[in-house]
C-alpha atoms as a PDB file:
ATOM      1  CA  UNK A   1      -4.558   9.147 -25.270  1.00  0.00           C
ATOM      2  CA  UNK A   2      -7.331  11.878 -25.189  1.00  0.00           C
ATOM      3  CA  UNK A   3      -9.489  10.550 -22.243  1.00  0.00           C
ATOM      4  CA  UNK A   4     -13.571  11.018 -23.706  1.00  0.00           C
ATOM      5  CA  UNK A   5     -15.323  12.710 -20.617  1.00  0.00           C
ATOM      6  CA  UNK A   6     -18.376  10.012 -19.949  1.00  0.00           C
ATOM      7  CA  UNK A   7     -20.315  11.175 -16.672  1.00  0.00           C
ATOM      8  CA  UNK A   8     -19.713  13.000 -14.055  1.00  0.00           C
ATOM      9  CA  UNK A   9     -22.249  12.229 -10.780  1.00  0.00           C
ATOM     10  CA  UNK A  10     -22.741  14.050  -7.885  1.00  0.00           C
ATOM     11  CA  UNK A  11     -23.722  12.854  -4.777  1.00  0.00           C
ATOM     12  CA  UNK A  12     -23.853  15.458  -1.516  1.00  0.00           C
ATOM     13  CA  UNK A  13     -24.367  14.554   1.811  1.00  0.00           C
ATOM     14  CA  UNK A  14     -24.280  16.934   4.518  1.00  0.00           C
ATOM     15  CA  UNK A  15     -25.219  16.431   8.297  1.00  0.00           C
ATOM     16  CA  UNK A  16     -26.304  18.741  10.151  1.00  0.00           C
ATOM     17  CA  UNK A  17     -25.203  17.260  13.724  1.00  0.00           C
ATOM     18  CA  UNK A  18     -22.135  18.706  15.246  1.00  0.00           C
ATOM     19  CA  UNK A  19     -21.103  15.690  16.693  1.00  0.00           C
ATOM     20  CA  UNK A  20     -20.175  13.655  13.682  1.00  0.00           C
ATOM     21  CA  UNK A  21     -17.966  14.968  10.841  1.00  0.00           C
ATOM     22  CA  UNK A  22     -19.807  16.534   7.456  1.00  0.00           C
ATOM     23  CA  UNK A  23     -18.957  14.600   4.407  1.00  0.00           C
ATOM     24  CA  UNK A  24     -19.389  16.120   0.686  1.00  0.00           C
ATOM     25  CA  UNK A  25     -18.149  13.368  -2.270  1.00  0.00           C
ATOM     26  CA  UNK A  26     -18.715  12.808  -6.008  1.00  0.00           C
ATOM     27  CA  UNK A  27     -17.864  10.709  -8.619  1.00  0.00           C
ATOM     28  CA  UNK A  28     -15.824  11.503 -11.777  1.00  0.00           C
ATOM     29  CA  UNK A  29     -15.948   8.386 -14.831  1.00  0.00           C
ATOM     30  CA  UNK A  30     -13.216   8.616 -17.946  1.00  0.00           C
ATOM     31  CA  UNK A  31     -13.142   6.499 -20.837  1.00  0.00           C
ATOM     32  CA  UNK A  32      -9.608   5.012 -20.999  1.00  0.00           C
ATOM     33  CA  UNK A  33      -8.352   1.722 -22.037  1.00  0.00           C
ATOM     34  CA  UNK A  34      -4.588   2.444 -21.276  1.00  0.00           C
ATOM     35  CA  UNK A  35      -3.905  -0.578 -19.028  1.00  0.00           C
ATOM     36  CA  UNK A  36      -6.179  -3.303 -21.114  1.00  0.00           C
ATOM     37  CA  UNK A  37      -3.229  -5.414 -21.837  1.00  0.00           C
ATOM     38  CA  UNK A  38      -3.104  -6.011 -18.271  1.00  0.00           C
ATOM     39  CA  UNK A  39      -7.297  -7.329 -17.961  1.00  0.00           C
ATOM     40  CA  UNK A  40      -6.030  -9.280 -21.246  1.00  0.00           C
ATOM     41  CA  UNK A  41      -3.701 -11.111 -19.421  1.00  0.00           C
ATOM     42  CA  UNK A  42      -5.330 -11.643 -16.545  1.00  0.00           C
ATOM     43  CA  UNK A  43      -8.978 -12.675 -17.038  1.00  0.00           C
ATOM     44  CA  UNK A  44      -9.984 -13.440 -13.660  1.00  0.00           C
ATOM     45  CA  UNK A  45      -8.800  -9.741 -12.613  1.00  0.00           C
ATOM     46  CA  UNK A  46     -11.759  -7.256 -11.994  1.00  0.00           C
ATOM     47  CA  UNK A  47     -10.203  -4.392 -10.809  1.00  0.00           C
ATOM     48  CA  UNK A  48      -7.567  -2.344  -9.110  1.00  0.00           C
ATOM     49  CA  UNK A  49      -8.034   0.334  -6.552  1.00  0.00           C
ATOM     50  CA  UNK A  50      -5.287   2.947  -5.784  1.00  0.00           C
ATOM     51  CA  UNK A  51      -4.678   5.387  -2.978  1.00  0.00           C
ATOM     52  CA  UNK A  52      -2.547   8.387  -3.414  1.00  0.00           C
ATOM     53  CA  UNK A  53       0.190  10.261  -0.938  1.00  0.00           C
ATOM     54  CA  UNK A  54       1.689  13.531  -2.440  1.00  0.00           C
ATOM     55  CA  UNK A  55       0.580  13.281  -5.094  1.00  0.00           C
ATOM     56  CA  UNK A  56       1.678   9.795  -6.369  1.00  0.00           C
ATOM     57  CA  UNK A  57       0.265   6.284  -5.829  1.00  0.00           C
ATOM     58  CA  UNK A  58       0.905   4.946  -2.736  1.00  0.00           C
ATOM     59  CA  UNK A  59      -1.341   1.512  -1.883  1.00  0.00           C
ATOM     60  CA  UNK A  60      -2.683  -0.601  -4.753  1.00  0.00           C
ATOM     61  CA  UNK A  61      -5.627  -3.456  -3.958  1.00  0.00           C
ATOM     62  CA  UNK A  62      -6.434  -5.737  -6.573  1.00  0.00           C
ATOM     63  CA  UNK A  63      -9.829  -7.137  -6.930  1.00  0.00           C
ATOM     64  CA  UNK A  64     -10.092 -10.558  -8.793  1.00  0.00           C
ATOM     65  CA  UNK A  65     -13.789 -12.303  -9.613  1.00  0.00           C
ATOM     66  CA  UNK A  66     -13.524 -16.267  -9.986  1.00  0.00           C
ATOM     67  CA  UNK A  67     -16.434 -18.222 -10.993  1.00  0.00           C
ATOM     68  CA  UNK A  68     -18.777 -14.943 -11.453  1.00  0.00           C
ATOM     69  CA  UNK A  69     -18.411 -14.501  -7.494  1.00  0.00           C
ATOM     70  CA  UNK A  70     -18.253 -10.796  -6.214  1.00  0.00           C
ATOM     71  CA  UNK A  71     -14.966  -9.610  -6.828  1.00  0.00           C
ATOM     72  CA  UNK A  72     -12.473 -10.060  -3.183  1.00  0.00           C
ATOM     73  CA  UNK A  73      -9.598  -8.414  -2.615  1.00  0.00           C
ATOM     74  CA  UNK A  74      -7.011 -10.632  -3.112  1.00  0.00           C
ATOM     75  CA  UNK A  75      -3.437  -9.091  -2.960  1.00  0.00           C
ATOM     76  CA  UNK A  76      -2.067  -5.478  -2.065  1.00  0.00           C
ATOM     77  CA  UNK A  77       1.073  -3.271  -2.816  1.00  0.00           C
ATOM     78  CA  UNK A  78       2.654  -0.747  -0.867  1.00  0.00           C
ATOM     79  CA  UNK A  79       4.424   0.849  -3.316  1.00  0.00           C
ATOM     80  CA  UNK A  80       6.846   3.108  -1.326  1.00  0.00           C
ATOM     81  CA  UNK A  81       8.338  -1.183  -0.928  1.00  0.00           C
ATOM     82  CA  UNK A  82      10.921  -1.846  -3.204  1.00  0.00           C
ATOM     83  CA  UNK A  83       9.894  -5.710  -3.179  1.00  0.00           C
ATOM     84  CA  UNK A  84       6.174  -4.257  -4.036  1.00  0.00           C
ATOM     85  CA  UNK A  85       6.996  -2.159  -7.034  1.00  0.00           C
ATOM     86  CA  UNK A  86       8.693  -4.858  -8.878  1.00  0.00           C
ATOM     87  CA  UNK A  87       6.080  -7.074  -8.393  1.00  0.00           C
ATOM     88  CA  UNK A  88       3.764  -5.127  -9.235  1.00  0.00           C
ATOM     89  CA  UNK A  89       5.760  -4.490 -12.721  1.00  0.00           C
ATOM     90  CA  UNK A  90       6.631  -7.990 -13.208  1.00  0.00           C
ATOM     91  CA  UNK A  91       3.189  -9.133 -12.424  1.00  0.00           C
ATOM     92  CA  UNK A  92       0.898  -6.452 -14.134  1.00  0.00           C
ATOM     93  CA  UNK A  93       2.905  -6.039 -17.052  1.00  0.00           C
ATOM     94  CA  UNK A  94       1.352  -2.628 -19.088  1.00  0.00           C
ATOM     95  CA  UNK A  95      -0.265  -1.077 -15.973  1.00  0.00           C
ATOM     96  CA  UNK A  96      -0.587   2.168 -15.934  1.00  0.00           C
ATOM     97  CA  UNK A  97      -0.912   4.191 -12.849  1.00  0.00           C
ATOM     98  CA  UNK A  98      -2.367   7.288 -13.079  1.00  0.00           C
ATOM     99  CA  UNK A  99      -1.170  10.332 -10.922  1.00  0.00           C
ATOM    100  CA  UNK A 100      -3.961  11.644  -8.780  1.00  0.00           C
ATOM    101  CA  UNK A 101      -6.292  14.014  -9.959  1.00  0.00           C
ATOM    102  CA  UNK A 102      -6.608  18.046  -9.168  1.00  0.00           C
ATOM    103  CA  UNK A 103      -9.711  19.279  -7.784  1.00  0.00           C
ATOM    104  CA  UNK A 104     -10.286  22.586  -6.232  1.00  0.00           C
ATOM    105  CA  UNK A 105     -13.238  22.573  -4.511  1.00  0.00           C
ATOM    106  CA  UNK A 106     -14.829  26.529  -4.605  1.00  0.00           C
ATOM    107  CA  UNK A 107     -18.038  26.493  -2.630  1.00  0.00           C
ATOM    108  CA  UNK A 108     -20.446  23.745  -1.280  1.00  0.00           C
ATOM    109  CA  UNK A 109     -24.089  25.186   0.699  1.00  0.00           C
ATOM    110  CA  UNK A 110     -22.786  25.044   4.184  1.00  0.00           C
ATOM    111  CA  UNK A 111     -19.157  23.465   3.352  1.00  0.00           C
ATOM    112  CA  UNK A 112     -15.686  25.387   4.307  1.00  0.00           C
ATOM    113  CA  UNK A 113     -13.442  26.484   2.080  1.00  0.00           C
ATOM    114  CA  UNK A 114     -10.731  23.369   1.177  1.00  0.00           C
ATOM    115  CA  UNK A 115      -7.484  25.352   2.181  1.00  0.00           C
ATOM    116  CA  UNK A 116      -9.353  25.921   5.412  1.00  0.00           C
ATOM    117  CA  UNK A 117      -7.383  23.690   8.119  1.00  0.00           C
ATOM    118  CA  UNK A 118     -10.347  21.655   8.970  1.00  0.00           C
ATOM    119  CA  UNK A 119     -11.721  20.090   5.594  1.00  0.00           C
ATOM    120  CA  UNK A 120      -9.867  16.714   4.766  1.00  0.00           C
ATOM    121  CA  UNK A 121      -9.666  15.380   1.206  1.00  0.00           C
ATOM    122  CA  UNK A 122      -9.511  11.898   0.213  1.00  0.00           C
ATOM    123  CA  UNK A 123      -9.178  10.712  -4.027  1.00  0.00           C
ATOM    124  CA  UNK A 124      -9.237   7.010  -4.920  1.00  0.00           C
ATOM    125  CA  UNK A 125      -9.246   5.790  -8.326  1.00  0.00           C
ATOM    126  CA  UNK A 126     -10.622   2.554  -9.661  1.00  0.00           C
ATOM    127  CA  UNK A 127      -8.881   1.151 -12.967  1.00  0.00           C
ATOM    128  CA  UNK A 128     -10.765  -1.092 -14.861  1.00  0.00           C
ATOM    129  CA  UNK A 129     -10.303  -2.331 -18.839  1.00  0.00           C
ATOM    130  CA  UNK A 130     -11.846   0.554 -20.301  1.00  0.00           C
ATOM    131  CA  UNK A 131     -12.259   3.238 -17.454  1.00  0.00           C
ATOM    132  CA  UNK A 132     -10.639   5.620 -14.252  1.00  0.00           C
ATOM    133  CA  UNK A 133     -12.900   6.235 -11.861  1.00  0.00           C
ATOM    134  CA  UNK A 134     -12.221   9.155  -9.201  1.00  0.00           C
ATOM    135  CA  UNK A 135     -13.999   9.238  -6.173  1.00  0.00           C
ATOM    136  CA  UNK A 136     -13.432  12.316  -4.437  1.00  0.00           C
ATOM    137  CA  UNK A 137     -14.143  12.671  -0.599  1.00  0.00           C
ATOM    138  CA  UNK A 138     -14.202  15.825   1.560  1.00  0.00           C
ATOM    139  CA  UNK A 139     -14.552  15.558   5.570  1.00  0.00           C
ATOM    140  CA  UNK A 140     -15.349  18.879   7.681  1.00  0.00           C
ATOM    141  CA  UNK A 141     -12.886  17.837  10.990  1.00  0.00           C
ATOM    142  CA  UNK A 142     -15.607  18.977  14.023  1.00  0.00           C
ATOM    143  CA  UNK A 143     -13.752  20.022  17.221  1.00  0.00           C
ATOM    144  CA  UNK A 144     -13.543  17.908  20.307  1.00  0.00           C
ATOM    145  CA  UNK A 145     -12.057  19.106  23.666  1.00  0.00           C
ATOM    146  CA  UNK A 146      -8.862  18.378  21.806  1.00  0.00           C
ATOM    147  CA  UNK A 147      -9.087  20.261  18.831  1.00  0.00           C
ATOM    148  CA  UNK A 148     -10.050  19.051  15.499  1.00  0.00           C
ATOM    149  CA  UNK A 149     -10.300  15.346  14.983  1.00  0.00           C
ATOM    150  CA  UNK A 150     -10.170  13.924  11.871  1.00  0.00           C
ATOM    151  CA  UNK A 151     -12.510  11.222  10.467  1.00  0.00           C
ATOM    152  CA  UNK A 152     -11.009   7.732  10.898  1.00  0.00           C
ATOM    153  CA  UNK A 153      -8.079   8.414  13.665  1.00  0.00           C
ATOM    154  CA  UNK A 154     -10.389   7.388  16.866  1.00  0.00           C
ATOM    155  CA  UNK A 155     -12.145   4.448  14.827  1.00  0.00           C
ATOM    156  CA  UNK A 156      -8.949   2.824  13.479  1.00  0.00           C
ATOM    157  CA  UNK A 157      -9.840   3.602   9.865  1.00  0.00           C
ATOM    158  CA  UNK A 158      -7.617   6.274   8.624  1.00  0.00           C
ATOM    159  CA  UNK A 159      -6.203   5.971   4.708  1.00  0.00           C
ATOM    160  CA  UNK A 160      -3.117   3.964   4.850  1.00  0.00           C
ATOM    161  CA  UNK A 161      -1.730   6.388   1.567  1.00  0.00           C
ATOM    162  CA  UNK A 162      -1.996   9.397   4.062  1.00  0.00           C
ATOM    163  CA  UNK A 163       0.558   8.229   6.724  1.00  0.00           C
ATOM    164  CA  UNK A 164       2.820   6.279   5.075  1.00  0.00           C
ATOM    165  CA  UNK A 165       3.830   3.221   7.388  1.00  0.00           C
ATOM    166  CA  UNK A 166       2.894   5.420  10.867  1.00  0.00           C
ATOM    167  CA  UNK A 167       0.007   6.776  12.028  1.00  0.00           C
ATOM    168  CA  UNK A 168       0.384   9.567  14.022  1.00  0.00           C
ATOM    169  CA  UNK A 169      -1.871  11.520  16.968  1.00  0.00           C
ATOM    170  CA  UNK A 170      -1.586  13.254  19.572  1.00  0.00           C
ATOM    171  CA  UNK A 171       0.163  10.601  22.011  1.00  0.00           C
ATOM    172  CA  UNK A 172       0.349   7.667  19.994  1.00  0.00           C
ATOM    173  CA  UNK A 173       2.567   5.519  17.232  1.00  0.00           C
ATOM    174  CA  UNK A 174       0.333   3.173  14.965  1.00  0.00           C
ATOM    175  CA  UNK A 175       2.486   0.697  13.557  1.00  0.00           C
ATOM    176  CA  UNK A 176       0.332  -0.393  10.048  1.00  0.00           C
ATOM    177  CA  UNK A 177       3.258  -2.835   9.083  1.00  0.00           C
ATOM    178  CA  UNK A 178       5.933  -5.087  11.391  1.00  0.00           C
ATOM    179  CA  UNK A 179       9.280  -3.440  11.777  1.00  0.00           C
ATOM    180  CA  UNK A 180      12.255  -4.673  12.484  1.00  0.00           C
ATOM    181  CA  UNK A 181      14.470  -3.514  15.862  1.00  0.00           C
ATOM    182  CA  UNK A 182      17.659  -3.894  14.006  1.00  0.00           C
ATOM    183  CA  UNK A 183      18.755  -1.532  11.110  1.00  0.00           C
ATOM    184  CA  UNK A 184      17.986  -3.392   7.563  1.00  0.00           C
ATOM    185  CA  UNK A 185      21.488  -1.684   6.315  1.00  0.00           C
ATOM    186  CA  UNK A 186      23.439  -3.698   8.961  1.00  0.00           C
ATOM    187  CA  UNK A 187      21.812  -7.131   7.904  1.00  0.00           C
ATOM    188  CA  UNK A 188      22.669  -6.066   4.131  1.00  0.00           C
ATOM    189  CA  UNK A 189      26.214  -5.675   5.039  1.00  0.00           C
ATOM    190  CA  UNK A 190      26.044  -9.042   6.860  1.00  0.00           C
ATOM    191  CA  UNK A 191      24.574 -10.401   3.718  1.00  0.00           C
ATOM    192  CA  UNK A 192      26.659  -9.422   1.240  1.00  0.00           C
ATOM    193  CA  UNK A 193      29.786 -10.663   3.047  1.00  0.00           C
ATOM    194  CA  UNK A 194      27.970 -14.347   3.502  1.00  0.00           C
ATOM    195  CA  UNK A 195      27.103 -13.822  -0.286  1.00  0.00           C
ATOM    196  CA  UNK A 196      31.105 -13.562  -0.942  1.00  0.00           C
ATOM    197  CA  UNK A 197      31.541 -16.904   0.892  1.00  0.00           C
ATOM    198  CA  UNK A 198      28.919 -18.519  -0.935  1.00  0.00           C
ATOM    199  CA  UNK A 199      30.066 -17.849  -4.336  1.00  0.00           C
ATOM    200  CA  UNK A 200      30.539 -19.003  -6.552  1.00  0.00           C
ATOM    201  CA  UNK A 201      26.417 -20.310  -6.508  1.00  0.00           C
ATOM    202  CA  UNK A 202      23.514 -21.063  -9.019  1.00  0.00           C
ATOM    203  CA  UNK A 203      21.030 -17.677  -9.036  1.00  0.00           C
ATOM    204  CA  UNK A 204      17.541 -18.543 -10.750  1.00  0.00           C
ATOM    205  CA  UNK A 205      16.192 -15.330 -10.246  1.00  0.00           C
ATOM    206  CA  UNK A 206      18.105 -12.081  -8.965  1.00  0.00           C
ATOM    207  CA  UNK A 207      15.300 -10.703  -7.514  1.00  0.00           C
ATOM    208  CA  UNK A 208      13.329 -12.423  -4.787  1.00  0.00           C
ATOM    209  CA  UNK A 209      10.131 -11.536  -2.255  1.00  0.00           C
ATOM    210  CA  UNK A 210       9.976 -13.501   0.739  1.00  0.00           C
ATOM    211  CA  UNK A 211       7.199 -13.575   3.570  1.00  0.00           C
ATOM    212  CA  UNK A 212       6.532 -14.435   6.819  1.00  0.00           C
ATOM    213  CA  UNK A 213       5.027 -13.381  10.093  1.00  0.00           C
ATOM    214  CA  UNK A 214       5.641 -11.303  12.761  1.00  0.00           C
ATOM    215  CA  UNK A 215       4.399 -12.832  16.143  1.00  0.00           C
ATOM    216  CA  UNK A 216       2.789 -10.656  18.908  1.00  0.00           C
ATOM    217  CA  UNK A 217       6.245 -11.620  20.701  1.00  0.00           C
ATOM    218  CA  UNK A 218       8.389  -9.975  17.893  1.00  0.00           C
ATOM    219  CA  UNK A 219       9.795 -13.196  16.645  1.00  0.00           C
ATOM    220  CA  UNK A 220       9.503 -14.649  13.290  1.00  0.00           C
ATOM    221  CA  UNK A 221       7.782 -17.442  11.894  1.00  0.00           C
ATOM    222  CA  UNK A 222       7.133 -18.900   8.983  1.00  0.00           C
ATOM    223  CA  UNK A 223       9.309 -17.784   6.413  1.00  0.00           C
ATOM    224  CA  UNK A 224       9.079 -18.862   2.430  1.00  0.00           C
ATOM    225  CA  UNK A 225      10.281 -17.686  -0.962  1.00  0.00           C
ATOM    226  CA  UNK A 226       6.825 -15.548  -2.478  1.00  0.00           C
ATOM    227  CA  UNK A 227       8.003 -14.626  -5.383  1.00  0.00           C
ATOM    228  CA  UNK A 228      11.052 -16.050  -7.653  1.00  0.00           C
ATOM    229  CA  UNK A 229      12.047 -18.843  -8.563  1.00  0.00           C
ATOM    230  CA  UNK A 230      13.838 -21.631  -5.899  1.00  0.00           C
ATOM    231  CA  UNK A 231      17.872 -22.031  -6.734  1.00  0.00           C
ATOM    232  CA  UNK A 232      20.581 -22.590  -4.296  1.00  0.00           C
ATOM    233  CA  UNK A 233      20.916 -18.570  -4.125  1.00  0.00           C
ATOM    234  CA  UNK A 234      17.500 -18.500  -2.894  1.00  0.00           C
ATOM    235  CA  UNK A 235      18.296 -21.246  -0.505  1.00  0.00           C
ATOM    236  CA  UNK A 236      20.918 -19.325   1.024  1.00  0.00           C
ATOM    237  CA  UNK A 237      19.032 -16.377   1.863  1.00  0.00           C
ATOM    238  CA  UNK A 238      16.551 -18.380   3.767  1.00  0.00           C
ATOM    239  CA  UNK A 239      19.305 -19.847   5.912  1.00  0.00           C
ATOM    240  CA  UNK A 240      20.621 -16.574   6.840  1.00  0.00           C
ATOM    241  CA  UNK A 241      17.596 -14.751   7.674  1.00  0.00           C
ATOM    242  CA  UNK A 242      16.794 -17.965   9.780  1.00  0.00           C
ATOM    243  CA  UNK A 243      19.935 -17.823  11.266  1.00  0.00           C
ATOM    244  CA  UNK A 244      20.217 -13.954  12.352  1.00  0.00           C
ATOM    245  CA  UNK A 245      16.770 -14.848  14.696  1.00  0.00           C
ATOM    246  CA  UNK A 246      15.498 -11.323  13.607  1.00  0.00           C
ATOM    247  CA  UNK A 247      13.594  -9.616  16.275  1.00  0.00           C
ATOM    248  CA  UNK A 248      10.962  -7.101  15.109  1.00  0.00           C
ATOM    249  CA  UNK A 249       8.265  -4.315  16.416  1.00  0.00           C
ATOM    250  CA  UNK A 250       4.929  -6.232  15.995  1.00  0.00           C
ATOM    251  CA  UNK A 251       2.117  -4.325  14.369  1.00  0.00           C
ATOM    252  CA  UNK A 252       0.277  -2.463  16.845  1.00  0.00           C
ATOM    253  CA  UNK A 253      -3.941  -1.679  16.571  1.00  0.00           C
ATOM    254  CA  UNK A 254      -5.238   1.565  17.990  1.00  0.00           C
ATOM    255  CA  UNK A 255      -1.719   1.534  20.206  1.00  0.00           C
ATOM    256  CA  UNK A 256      -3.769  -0.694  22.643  1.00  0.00           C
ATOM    257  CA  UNK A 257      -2.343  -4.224  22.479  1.00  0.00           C
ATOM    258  CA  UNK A 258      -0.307  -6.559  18.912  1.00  0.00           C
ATOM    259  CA  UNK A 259      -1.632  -8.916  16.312  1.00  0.00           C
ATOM    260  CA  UNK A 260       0.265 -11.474  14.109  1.00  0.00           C
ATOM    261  CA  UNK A 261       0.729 -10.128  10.767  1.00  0.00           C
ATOM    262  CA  UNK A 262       2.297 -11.303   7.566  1.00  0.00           C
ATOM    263  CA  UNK A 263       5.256  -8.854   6.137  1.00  0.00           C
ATOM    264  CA  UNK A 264       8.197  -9.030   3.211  1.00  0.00           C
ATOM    265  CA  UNK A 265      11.488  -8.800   2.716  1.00  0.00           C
ATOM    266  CA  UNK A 266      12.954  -8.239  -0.650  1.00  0.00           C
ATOM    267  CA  UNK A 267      16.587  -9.409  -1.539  1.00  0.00           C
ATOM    268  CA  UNK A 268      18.419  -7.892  -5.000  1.00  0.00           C
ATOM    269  CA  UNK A 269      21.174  -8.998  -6.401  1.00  0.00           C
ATOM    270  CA  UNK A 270      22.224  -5.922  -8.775  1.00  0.00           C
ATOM    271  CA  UNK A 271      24.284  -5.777 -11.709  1.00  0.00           C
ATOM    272  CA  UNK A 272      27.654  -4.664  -9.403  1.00  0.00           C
ATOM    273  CA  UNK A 273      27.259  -7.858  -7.850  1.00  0.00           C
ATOM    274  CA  UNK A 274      26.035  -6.351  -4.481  1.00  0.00           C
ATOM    275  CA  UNK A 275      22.858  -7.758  -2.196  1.00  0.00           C
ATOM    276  CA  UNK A 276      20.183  -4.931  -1.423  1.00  0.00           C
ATOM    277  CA  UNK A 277      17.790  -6.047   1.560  1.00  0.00           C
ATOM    278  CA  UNK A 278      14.781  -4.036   2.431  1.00  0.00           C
ATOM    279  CA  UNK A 279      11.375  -4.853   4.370  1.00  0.00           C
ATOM    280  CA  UNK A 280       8.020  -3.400   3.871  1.00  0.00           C
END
């Protein structure tokens, strides 16, 4: 579909003090109505917001208004997760992503050229039911004793999309998700041969998101079936990961100290009759 320029905004800022980072952004609006069969079958859903790494989309939030209440964030997908991009197709049938957007940025009064090293670029994109909007974000890095900091890495508030699941600086590891301390392809191997003494056994669904939480401590508590539907199969799977007492990296903040956070684990069973188990 030919997307109908509507508006295109500008809005500059540019500070002048050295001792916080410049910041130059703008706003592009299309016309497009490519994923309205998804705002069709969801009424309550307001929008979605995506993030981009290399080129692709990488994090996904999706906004939902209830009861003409501000829209809240109510759910987001990392979609470099296995477990997240099939939920994210099963659940927002018709969504289309689109790829992130191309700017080259020429010349801004007072603003460095973008392939110099010290300009950062940010591009989100809202989708709504009859819209993309790109909001574009440059940061000039300013130089600290250290060399060039970028905006967001001291404060904690860096773009997930840019990093993947680590954060990295100059002498510290930022864990953004749980991970676990033993190798997911050994407890798929385990799985599969429990699978081959469980059979044969009712599936419901083949494909199944569980969550739970990773305690400051590493261990893991409360473990459910998210997504799919409950059948002996899913049963199964419960009582193994329960069983292997899996012992994980908590997510770290600012590599000071650990929080509790909620993570995922996705179990397949493909067509070759083989378990795949991954973890977000």
């Amino acid at each position: 579909m030919k997307a109908t320029l509507l508006f295109l905004m500008f809005t500059l800022f540019l500070a002048n003090s050295q001792a916080q980072n410049h910041v130059a952004g703008f706003t592009v609006s299309i016309a497009d109505a490519s994923s309205s069969r998804v705002f069709d079958l969801l009424p309550d859903l307001d929008h979605l917001t995506v993030e981009y790494s290399d080129g692709k989309p990488m994090v996904i939030y999706v906004y939902k208004q209830k009861n003409k209440s501000k829209p809240e964030l109510q759910e987001t997908f990392y979609m470099n997760f296995e477990g997240d991009r099939y939920a994210v197709n099963k659940l927002y049938p018709g969504l289309r992503l689109p790829q992130e957007p191309k700017l080259s940025v020429w010349h801004f009064p007072n603003l460095k050229q973008q392939t110099d090293s010290s300009v950062y670029a940010e591009v989100k994109t809202t989708i709504r039911r009859d819209s993309l909007i790109h909001n574009f974000s440059y940061f000039i890095n300013v130089r600290n004793k250290d060399g060039y900091s970028r905006p967001g890495i001291n404060n904690g508030m860096i773009s997930v999309a840019k990093s993947g699941d680590t954060i990295l600086s100059s002498d510290t590891v930022y864990f953004l998700h749980p991970k676990l301390k033993k190798d997911p392809l050994v407890l798929q191997q385990k799985l599969n041969d429990e699978y081959k003494r469980w059979k044969p056994l009712k599936v419901a669904d083949s494909a199944l998101i569980f969550t739970g939480v990773v305690e400051k401590n590493g261990s893991f508590t409360e473990l459910k079936l998210h997504m799919g539907k409950p059948s002996p199969f899913s049963d199964r799977v419960i009582e193994f990961i329960n069983q292997q007492s899996l012992i994980w990296l908590p997510r770290s903040v600012n590599g000071i100290y650990t929080v509790r956070h909620r993570t995922k684990i996705f179990v397949k069973l493909n067509p070759d009759d083989r378990i795949s188990f991954s973890t977000l």
